[in-house]
C-alpha atoms as a PDB file:
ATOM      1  CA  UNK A   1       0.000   0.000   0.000  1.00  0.00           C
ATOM      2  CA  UNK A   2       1.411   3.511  -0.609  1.00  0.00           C
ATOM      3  CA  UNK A   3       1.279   6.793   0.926  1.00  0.00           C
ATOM      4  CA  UNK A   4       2.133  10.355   0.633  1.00  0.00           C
ATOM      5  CA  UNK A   5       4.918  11.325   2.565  1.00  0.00           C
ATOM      6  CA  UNK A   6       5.076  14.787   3.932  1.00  0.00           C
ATOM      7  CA  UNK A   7       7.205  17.690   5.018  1.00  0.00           C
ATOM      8  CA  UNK A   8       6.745  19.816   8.088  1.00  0.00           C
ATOM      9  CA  UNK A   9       5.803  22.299   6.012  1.00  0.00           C
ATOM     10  CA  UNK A  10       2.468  20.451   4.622  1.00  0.00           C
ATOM     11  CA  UNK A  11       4.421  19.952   0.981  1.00  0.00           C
ATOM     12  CA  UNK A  12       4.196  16.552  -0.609  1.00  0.00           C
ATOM     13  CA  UNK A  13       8.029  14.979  -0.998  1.00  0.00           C
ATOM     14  CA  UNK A  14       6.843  11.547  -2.593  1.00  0.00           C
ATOM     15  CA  UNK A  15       5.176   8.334  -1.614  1.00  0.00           C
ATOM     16  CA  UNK A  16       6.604   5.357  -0.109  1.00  0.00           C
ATOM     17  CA  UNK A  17       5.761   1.668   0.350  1.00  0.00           C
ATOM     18  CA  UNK A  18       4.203   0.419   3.473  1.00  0.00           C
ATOM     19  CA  UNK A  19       4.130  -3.575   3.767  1.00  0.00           C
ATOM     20  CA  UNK A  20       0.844  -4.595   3.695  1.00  0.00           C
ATOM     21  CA  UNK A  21       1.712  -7.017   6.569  1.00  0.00           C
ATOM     22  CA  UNK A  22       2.095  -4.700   9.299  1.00  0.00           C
ATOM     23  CA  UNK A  23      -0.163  -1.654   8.321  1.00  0.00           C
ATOM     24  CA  UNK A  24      -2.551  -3.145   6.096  1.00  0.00           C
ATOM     25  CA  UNK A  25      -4.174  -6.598   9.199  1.00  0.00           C
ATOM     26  CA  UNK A  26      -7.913  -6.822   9.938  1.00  0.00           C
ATOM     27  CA  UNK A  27      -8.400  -4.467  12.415  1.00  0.00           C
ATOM     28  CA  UNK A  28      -9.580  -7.005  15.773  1.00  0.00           C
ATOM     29  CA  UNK A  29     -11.118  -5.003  18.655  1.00  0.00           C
ATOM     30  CA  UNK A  30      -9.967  -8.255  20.702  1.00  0.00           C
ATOM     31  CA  UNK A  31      -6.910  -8.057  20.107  1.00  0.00           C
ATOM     32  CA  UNK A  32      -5.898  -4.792  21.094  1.00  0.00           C
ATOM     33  CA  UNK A  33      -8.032  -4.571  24.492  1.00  0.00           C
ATOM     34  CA  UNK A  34      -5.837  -7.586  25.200  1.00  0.00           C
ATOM     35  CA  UNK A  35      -2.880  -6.076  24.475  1.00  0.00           C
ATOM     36  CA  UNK A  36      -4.158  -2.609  26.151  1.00  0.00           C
ATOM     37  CA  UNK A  37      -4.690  -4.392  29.559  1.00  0.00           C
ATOM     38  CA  UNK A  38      -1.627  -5.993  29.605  1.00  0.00           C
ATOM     39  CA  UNK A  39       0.048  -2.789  28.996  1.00  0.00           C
ATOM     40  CA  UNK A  40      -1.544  -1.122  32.076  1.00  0.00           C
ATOM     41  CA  UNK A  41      -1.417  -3.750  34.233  1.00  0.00           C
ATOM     42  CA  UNK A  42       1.761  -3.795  34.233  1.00  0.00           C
ATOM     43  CA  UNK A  43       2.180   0.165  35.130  1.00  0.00           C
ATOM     44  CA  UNK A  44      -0.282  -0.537  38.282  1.00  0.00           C
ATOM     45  CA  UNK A  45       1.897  -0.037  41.505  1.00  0.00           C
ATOM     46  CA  UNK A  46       0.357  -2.405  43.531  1.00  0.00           C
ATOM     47  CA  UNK A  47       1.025  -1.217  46.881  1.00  0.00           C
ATOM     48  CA  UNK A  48      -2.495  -0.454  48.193  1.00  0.00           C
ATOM     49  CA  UNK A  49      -2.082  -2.302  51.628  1.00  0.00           C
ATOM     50  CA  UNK A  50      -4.626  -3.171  54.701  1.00  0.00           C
ATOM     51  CA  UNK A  51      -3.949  -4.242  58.340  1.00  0.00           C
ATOM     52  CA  UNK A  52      -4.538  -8.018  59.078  1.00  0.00           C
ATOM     53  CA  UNK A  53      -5.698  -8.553  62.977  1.00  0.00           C
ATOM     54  CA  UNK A  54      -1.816 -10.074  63.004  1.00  0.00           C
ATOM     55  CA  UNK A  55      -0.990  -6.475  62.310  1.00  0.00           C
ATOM     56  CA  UNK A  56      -2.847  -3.787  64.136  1.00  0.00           C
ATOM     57  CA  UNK A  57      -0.992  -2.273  67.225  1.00  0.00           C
ATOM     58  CA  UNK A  58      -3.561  -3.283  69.762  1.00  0.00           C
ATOM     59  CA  UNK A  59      -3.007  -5.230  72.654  1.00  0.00           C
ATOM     60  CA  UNK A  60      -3.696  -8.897  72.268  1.00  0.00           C
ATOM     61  CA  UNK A  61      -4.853  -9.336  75.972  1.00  0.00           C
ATOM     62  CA  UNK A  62      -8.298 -10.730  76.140  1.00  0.00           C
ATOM     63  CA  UNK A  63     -10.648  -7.594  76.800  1.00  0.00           C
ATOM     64  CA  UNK A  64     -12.770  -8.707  80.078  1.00  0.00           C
ATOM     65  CA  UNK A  65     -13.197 -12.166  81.594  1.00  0.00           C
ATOM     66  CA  UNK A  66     -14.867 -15.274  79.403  1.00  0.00           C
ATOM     67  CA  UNK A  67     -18.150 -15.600  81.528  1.00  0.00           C
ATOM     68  CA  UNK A  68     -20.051 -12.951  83.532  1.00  0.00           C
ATOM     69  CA  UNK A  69     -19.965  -9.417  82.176  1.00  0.00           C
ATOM     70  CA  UNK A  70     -23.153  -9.903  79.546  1.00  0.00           C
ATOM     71  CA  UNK A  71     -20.587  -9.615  76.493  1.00  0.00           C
ATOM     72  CA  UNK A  72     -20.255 -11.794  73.969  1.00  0.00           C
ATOM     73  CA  UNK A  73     -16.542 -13.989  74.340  1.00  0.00           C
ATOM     74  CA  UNK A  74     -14.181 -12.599  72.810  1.00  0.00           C
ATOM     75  CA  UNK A  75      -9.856 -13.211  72.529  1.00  0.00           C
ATOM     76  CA  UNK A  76      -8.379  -9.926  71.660  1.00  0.00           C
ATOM     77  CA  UNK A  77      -9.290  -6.030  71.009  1.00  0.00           C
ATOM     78  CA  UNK A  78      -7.372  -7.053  67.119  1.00  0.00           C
ATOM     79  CA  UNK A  79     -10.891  -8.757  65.647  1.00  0.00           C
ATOM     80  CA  UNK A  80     -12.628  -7.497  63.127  1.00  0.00           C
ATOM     81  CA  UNK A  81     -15.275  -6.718  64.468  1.00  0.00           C
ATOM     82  CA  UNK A  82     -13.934  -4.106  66.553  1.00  0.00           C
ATOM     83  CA  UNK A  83     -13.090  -0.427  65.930  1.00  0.00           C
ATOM     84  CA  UNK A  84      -9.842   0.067  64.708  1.00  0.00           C
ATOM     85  CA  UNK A  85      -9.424  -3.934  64.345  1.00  0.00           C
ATOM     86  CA  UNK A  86      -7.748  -5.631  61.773  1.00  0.00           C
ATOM     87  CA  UNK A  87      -9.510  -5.909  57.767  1.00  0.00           C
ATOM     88  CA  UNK A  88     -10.492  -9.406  57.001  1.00  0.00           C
ATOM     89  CA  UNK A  89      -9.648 -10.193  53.067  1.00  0.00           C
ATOM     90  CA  UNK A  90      -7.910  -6.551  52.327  1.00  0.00           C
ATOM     91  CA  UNK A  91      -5.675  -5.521  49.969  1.00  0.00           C
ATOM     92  CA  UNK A  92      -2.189  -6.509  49.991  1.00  0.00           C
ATOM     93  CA  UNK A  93       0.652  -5.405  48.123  1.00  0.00           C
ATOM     94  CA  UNK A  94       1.076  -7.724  44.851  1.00  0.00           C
ATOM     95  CA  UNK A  95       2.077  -7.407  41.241  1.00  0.00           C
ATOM     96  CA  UNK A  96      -1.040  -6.943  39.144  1.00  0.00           C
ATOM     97  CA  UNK A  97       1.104  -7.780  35.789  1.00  0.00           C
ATOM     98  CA  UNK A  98       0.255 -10.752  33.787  1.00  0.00           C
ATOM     99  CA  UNK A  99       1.710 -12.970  31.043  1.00  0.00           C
ATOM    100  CA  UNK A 100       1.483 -12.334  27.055  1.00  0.00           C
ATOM    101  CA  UNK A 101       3.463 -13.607  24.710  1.00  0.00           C
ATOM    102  CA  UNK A 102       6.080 -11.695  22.555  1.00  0.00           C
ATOM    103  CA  UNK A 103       4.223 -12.942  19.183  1.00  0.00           C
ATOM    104  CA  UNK A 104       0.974 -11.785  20.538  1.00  0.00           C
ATOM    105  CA  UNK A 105       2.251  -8.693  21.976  1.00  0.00           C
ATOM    106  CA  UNK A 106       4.145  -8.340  17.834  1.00  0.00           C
ATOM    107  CA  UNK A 107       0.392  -8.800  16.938  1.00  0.00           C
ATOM    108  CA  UNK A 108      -1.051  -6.378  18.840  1.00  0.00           C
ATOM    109  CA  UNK A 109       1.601  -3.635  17.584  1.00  0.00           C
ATOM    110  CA  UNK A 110       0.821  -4.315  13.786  1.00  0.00           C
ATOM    111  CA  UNK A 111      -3.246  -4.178  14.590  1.00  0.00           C
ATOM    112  CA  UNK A 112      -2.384  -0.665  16.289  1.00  0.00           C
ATOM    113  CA  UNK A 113      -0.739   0.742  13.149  1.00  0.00           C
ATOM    114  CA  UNK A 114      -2.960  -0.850  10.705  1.00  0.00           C
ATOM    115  CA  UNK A 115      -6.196   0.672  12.508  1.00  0.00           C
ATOM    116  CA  UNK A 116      -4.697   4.126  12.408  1.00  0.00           C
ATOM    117  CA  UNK A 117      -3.932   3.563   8.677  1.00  0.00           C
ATOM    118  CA  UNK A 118      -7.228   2.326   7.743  1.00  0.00           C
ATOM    119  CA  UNK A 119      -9.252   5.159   9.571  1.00  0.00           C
ATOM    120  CA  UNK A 120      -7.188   7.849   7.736  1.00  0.00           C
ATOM    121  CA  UNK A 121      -5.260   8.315  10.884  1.00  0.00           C
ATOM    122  CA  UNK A 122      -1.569   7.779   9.965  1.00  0.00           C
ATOM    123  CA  UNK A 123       0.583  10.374   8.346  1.00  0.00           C
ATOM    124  CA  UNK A 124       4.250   9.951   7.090  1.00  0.00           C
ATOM    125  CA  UNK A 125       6.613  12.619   6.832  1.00  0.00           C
ATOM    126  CA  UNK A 126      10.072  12.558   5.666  1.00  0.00           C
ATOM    127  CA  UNK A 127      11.889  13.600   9.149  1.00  0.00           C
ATOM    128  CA  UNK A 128      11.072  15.167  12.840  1.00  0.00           C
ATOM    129  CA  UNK A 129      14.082  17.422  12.994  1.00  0.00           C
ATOM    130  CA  UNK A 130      15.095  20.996  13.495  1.00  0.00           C
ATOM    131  CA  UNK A 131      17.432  23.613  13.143  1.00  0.00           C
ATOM    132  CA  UNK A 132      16.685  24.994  17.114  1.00  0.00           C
ATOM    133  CA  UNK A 133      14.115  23.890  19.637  1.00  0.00           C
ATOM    134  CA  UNK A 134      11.245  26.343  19.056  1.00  0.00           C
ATOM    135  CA  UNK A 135       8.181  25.657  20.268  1.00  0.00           C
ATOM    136  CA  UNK A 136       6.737  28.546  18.445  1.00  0.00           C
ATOM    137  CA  UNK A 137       7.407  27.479  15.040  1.00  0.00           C
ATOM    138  CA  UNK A 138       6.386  23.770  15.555  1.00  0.00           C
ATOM    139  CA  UNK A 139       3.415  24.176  17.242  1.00  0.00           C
ATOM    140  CA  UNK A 140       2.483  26.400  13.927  1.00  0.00           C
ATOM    141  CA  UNK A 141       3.506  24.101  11.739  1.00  0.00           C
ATOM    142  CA  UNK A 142       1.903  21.314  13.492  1.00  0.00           C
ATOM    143  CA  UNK A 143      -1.388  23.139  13.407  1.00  0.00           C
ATOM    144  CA  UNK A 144      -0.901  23.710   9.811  1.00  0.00           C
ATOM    145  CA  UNK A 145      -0.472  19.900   8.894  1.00  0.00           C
ATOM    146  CA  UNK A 146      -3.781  19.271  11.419  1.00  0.00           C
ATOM    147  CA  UNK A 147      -1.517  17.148  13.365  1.00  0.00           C
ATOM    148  CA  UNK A 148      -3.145  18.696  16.927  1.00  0.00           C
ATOM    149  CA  UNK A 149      -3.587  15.729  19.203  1.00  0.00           C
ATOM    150  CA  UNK A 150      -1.035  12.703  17.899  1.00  0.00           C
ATOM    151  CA  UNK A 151       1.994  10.859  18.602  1.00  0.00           C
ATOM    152  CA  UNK A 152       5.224  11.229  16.756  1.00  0.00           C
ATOM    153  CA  UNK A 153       7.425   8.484  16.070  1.00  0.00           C
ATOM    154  CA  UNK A 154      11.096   8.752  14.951  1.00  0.00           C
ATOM    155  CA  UNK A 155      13.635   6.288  14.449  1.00  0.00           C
ATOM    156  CA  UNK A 156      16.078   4.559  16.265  1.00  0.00           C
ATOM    157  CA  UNK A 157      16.766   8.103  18.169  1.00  0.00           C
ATOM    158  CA  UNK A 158      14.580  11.094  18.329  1.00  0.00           C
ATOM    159  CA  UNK A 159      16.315  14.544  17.325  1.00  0.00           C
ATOM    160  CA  UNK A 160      16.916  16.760  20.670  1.00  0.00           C
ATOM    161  CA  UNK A 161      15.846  20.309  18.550  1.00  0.00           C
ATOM    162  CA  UNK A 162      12.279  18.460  17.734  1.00  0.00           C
ATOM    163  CA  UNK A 163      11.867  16.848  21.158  1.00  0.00           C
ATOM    164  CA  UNK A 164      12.611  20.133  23.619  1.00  0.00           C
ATOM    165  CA  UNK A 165      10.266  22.258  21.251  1.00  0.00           C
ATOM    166  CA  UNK A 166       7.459  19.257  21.778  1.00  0.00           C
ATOM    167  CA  UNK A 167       7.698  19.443  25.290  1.00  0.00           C
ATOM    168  CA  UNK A 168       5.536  22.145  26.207  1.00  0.00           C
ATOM    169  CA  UNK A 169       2.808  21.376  22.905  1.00  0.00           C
ATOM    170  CA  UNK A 170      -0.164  19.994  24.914  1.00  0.00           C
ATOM    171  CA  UNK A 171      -1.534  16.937  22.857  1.00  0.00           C
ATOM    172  CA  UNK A 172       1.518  15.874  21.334  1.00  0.00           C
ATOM    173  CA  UNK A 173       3.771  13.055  22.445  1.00  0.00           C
ATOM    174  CA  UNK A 174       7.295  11.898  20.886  1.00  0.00           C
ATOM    175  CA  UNK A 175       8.712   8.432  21.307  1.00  0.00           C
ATOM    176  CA  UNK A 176      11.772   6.647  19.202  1.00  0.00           C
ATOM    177  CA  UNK A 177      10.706   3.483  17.565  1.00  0.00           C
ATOM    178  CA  UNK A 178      11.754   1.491  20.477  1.00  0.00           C
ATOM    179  CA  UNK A 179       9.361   2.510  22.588  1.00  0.00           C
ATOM    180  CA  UNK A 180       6.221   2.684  19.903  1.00  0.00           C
ATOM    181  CA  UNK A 181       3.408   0.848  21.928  1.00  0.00           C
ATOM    182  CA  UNK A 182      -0.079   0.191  21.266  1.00  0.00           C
ATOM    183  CA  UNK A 183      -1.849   2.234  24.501  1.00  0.00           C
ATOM    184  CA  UNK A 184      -0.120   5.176  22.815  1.00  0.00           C
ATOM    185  CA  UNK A 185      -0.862   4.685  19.281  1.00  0.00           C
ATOM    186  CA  UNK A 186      -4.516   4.239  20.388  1.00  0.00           C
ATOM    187  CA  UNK A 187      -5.325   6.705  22.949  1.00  0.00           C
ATOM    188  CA  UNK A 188      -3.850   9.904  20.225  1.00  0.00           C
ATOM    189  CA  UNK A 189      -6.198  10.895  17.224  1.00  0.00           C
ATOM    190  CA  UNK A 190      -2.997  10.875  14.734  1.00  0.00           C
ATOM    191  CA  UNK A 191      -0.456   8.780  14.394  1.00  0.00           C
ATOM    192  CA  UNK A 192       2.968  10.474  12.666  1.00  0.00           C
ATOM    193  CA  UNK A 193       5.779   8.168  11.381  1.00  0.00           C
ATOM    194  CA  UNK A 194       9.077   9.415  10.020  1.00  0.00           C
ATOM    195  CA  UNK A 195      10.788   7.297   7.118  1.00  0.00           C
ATOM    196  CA  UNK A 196      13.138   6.533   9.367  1.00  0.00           C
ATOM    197  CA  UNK A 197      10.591   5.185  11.917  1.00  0.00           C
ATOM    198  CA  UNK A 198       8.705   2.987   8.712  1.00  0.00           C
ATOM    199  CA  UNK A 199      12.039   1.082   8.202  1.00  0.00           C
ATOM    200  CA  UNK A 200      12.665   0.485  11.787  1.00  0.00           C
ATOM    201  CA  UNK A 201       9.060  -0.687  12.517  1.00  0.00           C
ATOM    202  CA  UNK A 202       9.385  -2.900   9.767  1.00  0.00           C
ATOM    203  CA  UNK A 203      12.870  -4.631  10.759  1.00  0.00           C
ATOM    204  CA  UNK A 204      11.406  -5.117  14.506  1.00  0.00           C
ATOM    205  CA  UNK A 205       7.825  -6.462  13.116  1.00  0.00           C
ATOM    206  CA  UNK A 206       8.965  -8.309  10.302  1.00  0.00           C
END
């Protein structure tokens, strides 16, 4: 499949070939939830924590005597039924990440690009570089190409210039192709790939 690759400027430099393989999949709704919640999972902390009735600092001497006072029995201040008494079945601190596998994850990646290209969503340009980091002058010439709300995507590195004058563009996110992930191609409304980024994409999904 081709497309028209573009400048910053919003000027048409050519077309290249994109491999129908890895931007050109049935777009599965399955898939990508699957690959979505795996992805946040695995940036949940995990440390939400409750006090067990081995753990409360009360005093585990019974509270009056077994028979007598018109209470009900009871061992220690620490049960749960008691104010300030231990949580029965709380939260502990765990890992909430789960298993998927590196060809599924590879899957979920090419179903990513290929729904941004089939929605009209995915524009090439020829590089994300610049002459000096102004934010200025991007965020114009961002505006001008429509490219609002999206995620850029550069090669192996990202240029330092186009990164610093990104930083304070609300909306717009850069990543080198090492770090491309679905959650991020997903949750932007444009999807911007450098030549550079194409090629690399294509060694690490082939």
């Amino acid at each position: 499949m081709k497309q028209d690759i573009l400048s910053l400027d919003n000027k048409n430099v050519g077309t290249i070939e994109l491999n129908e393989s890895i931007f050109g999949l049935e777009v599965r709704a399955d898939i990508l939830h699957r690959v979505v919640r795996w992805q946040l999972a695995r940036l949940q902390s995990g440390n939400h924590k409750t006090k067990g009735r081995s753990e409360v600092a009360l005093t585990p001497a019974k509270p009056f005597k077994q028979k007598g006072s018109g209470n009900a029995r009871q061992g220690s201040r620490k049960g749960t039924q008691f104010r300030k008494g231990g949580i029965v079945f709380g939260p502990v601190v765990r890992d909430h990440s789960h298993e998927l596998t590196k060809k599924f994850r590879k899957l979920g990646l090419k179903t990513a690009l290929s729904a941004k290209a089939k929605e009209g969503s995915l524009v090439i340009i020829d590089e994300a570089k610049l002459s000096a980091p102004k934010t200025k002058d991007l965020k114009n010439k961002l505006a001008a190409c429509g490219l609002n709300n999206c995620l850029v995507i550069d090669g192996n590195e990202v240029d330092m210039n186009f990164a610093l004058a990104t930083r304070n563009i609300a909306g717009v996110d850069v990543l080198p192709t090492i770090g491309a992930n679905v959650y991020d191609i997903l949750r932007k409304d444009k999807l911007v790939l450098t030549k550079d980024a194409v090629s690399c994409l294509e060694d690490r999904l082939k």
